[in-house]
N, C-alpha and C. Protein backbone atom coordinates (compact mmCIF):
# COMPACT_ATOMS: atom_id res chain seq x y z
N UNK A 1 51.66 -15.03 -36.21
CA UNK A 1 50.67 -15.05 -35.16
C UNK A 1 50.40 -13.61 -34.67
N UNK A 2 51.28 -12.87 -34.74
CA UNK A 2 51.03 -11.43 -34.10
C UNK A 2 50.60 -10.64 -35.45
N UNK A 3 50.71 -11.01 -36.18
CA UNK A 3 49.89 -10.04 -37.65
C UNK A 3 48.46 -10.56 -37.29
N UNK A 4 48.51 -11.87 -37.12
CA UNK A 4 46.56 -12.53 -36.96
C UNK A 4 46.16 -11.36 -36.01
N UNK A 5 46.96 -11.64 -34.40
CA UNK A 5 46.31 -10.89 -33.24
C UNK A 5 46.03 -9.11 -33.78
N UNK A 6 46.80 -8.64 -34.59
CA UNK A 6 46.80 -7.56 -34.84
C UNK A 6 45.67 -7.04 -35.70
N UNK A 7 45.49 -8.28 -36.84
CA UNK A 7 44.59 -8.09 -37.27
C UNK A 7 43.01 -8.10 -37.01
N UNK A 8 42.77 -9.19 -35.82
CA UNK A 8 41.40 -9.16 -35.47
C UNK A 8 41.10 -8.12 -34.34
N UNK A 9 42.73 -7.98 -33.80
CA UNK A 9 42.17 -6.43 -32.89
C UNK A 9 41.74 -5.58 -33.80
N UNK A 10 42.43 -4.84 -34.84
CA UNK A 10 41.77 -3.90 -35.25
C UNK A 10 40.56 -3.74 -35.98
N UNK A 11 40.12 -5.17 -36.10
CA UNK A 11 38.69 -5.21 -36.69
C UNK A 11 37.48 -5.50 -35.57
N UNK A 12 38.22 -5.47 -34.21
CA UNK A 12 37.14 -5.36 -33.03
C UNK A 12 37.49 -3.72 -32.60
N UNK A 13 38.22 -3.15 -32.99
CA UNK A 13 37.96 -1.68 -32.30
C UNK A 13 36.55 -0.72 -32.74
N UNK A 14 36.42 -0.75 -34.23
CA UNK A 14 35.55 -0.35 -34.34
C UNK A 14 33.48 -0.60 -34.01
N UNK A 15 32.16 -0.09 -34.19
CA UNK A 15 31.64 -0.21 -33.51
C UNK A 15 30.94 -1.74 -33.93
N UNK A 16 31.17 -2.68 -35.19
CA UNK A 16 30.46 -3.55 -35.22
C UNK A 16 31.64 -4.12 -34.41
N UNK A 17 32.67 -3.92 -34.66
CA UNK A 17 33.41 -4.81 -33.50
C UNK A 17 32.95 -4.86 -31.83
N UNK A 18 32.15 -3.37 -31.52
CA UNK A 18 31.76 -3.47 -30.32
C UNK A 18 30.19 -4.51 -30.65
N UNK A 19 29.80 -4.25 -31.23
CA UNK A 19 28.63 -5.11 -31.14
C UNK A 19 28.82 -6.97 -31.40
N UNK A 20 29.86 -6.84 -32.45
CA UNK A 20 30.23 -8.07 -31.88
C UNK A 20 30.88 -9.05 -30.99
N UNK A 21 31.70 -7.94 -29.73
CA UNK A 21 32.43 -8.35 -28.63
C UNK A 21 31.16 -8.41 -27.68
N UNK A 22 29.99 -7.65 -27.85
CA UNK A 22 28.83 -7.67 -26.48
C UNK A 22 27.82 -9.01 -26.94
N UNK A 23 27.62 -9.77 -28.25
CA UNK A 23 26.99 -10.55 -28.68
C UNK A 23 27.87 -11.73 -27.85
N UNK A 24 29.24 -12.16 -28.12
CA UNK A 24 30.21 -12.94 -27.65
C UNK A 24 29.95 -12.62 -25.88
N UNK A 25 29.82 -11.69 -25.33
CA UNK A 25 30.33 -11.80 -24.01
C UNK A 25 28.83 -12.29 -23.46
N UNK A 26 27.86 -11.62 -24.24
CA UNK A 26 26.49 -12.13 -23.62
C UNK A 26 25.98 -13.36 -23.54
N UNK A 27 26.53 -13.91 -25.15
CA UNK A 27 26.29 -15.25 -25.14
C UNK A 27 27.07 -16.11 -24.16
N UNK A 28 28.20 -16.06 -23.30
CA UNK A 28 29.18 -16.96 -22.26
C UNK A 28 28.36 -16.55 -21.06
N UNK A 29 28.19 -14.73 -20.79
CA UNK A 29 28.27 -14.41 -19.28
C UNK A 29 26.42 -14.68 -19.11
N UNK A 30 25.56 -14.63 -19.95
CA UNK A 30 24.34 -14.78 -19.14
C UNK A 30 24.02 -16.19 -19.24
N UNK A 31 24.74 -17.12 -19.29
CA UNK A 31 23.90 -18.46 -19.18
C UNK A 31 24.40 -19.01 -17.74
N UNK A 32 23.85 -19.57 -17.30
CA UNK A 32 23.96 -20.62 -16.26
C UNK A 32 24.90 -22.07 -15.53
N UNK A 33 25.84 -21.61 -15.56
CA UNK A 33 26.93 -22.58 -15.35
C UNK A 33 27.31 -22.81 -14.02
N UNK A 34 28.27 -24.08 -13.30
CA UNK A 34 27.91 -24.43 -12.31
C UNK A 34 28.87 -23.81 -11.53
N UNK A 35 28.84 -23.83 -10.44
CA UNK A 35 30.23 -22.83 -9.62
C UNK A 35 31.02 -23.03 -9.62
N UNK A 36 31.28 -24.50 -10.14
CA UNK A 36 32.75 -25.16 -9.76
C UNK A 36 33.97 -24.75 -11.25
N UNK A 37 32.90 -24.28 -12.28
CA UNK A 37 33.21 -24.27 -13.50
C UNK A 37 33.46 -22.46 -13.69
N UNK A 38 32.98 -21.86 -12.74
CA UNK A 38 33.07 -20.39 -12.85
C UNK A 38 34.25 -20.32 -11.69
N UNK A 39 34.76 -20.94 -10.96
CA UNK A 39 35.83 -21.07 -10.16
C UNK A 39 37.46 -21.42 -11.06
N UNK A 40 36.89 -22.31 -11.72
CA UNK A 40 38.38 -23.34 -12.86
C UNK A 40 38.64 -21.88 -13.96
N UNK A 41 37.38 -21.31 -14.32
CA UNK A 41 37.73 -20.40 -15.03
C UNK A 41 38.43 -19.44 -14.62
N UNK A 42 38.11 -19.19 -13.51
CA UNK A 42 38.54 -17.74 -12.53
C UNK A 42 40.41 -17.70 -12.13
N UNK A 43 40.65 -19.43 -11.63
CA UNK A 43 41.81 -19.73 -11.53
C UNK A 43 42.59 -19.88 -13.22
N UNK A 44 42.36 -20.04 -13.88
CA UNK A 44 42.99 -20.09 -15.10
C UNK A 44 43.32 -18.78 -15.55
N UNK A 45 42.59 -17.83 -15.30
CA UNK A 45 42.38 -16.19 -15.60
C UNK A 45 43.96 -15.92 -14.56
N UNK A 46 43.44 -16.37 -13.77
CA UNK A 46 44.83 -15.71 -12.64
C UNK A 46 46.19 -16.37 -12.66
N UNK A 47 46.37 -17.29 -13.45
CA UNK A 47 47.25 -17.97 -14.03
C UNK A 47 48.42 -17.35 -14.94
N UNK A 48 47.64 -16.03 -15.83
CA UNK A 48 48.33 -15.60 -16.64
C UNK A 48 48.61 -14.15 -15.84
N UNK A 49 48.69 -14.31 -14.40
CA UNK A 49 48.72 -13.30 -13.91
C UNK A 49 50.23 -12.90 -13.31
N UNK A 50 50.55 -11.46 -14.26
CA UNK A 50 52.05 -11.13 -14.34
C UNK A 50 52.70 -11.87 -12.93
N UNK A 51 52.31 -11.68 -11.80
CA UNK A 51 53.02 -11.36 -10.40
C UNK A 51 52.80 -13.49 -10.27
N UNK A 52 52.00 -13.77 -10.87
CA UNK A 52 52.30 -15.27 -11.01
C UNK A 52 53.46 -15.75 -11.82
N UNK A 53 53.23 -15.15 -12.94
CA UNK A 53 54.87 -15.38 -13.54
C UNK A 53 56.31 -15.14 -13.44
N UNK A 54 55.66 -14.10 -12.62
CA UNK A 54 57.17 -13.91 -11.57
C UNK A 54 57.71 -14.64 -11.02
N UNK A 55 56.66 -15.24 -10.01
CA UNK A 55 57.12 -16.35 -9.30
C UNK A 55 57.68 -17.10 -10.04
N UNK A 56 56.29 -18.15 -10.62
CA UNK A 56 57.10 -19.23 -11.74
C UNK A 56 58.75 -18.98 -11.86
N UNK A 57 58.47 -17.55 -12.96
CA UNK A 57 60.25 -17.56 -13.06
C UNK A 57 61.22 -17.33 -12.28
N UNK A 58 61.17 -16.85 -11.19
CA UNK A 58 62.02 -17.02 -10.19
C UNK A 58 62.46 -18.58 -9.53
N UNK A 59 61.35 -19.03 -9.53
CA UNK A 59 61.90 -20.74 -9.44
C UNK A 59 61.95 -21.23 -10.54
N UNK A 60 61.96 -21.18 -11.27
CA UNK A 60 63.05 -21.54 -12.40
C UNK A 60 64.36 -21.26 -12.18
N UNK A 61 64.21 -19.59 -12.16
CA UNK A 61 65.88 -19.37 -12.19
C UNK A 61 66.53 -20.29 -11.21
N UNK A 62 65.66 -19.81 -9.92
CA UNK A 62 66.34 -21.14 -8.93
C UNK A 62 66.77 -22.39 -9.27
N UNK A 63 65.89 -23.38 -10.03
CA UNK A 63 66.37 -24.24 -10.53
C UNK A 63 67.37 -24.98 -11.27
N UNK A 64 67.58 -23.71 -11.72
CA UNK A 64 69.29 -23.56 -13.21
C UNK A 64 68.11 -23.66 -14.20
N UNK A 65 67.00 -23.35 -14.76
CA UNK A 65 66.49 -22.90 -15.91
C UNK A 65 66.20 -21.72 -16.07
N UNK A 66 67.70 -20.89 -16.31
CA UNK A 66 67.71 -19.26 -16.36
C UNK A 66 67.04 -18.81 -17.79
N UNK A 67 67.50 -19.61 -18.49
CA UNK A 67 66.73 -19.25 -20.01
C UNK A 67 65.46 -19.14 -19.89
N UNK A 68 65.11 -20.52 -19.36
CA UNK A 68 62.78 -20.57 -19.21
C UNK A 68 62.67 -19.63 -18.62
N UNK A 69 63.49 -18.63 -17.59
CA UNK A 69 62.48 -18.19 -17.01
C UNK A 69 63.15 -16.51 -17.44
N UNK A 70 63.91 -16.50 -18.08
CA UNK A 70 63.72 -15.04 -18.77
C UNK A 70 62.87 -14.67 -20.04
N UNK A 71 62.66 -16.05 -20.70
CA UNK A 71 61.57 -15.95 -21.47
C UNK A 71 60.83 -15.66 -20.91
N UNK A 72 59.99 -16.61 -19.80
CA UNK A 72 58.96 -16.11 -19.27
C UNK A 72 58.62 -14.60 -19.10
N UNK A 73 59.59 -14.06 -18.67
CA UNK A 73 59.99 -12.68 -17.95
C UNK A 73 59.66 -12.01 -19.00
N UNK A 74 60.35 -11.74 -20.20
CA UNK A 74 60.24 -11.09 -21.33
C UNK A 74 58.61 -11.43 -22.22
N UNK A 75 58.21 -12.23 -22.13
CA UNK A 75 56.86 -13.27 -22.70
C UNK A 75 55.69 -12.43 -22.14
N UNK A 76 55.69 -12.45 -20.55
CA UNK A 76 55.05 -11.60 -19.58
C UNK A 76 55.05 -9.95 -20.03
N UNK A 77 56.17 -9.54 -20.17
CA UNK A 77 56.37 -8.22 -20.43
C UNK A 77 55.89 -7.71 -22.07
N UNK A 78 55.95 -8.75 -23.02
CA UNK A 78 55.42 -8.10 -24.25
C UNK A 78 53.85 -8.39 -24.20
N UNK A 79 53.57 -9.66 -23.73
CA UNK A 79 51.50 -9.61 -23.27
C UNK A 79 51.29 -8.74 -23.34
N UNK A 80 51.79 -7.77 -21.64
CA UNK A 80 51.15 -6.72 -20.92
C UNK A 80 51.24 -5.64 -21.66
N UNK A 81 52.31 -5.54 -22.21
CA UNK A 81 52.50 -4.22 -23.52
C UNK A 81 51.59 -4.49 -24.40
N UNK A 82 50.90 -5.41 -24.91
CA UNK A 82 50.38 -5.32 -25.88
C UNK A 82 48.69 -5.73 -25.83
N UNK A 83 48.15 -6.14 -25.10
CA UNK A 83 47.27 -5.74 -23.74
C UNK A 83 46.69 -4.77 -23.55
N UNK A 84 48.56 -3.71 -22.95
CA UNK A 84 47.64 -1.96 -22.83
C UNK A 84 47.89 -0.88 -24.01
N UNK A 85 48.11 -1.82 -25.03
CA UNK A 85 48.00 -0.99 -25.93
C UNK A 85 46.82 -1.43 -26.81
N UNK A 86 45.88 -2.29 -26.73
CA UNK A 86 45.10 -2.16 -26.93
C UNK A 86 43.90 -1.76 -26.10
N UNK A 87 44.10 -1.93 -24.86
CA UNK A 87 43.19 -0.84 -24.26
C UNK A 87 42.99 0.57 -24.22
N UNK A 88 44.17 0.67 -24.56
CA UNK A 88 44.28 2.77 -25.26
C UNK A 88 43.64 2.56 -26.54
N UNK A 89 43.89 2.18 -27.49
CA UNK A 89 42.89 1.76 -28.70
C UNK A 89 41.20 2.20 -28.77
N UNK A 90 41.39 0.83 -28.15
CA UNK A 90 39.56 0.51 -28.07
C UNK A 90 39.01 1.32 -26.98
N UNK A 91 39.63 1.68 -25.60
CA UNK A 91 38.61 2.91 -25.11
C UNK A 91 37.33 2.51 -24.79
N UNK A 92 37.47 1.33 -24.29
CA UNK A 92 35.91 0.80 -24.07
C UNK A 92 35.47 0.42 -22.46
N UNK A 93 34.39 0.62 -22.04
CA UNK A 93 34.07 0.41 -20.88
C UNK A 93 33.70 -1.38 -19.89
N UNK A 94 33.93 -1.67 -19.05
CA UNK A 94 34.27 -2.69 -18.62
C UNK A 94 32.93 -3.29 -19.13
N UNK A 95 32.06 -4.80 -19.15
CA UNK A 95 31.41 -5.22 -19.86
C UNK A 95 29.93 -4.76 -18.93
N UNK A 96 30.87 -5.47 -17.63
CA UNK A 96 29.45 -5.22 -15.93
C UNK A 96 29.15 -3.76 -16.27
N UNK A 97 29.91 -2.86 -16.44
CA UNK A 97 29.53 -1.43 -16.09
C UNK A 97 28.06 -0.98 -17.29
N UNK A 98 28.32 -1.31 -18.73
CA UNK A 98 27.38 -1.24 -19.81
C UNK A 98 26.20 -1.95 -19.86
N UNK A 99 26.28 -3.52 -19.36
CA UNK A 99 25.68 -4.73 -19.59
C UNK A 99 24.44 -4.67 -18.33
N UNK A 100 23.28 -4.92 -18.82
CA UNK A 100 22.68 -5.26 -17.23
C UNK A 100 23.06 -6.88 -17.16
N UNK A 101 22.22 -7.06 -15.75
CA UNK A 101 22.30 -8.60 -15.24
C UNK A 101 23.78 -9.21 -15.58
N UNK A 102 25.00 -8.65 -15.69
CA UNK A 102 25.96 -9.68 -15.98
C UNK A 102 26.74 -9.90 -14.54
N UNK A 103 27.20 -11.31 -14.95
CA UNK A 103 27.74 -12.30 -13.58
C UNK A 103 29.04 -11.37 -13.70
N UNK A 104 29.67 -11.47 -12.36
CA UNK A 104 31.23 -11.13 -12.65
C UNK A 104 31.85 -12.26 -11.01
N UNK A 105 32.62 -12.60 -11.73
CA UNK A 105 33.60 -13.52 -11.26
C UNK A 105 34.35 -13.23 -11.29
N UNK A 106 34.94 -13.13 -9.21
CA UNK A 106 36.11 -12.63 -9.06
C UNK A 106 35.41 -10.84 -8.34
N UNK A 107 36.85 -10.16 -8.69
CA UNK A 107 36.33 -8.67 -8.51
C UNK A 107 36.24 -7.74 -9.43
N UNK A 108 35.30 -6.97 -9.11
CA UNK A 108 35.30 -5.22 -9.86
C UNK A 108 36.78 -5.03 -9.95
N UNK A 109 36.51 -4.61 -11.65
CA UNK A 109 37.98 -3.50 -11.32
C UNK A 109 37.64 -1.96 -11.43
């Protein structure tokens, strides 16, 4: 699974890869969807969010599931490594900042 991920990253770094990550994002972010559905998305996004998995695993550990939740811990920690190492990679600018008219849900980063 991490040879796949490895492999389709490095075939999106280059520039048809950029043209085919702005075809993909245009086709989701400019259509018209309902709020409740740009909300479920927004919460699912923040789901995989490190300082959420913290928690999680901290009640775990609490629980006596010290194992689940050092996986977690460690699970969390290779994502984010590998995450910002493809953002050193690709070097690319946020989608809102390039894109006109695009929705953003949630905040600027």
């Amino acid at each position: 699974m991490l040879s796949l991920f490895a492999l389709v990253t490095s075939s999106l770094i280059g520039s048809s890869g950029q043209r085919l990550d702005t075809r993909v994002f245009v086709l989701f972010n400019m259509r018209v969807y309902p709020m409740w559905l740009d909300r479920c998305t927004w919460l699912a996004t923040q789901l995989g969010n490190r300082l959420d998995a913290l928690i999680v695993a901290f009640l775990l550990f609490m629980l006596n599931y010290r194992r689940l939740a050092i996986e977690i811990i460690f699970g969390t920690l290779t994502l984010w490594l590998l995450v910002e190492i493809v953002k050193a990679l690709s070097v690319r600018d946020r989608p809102f900042l390039t894109l006109d008219k695009t929705r953003v849900v949630g905040w600027r980063e």
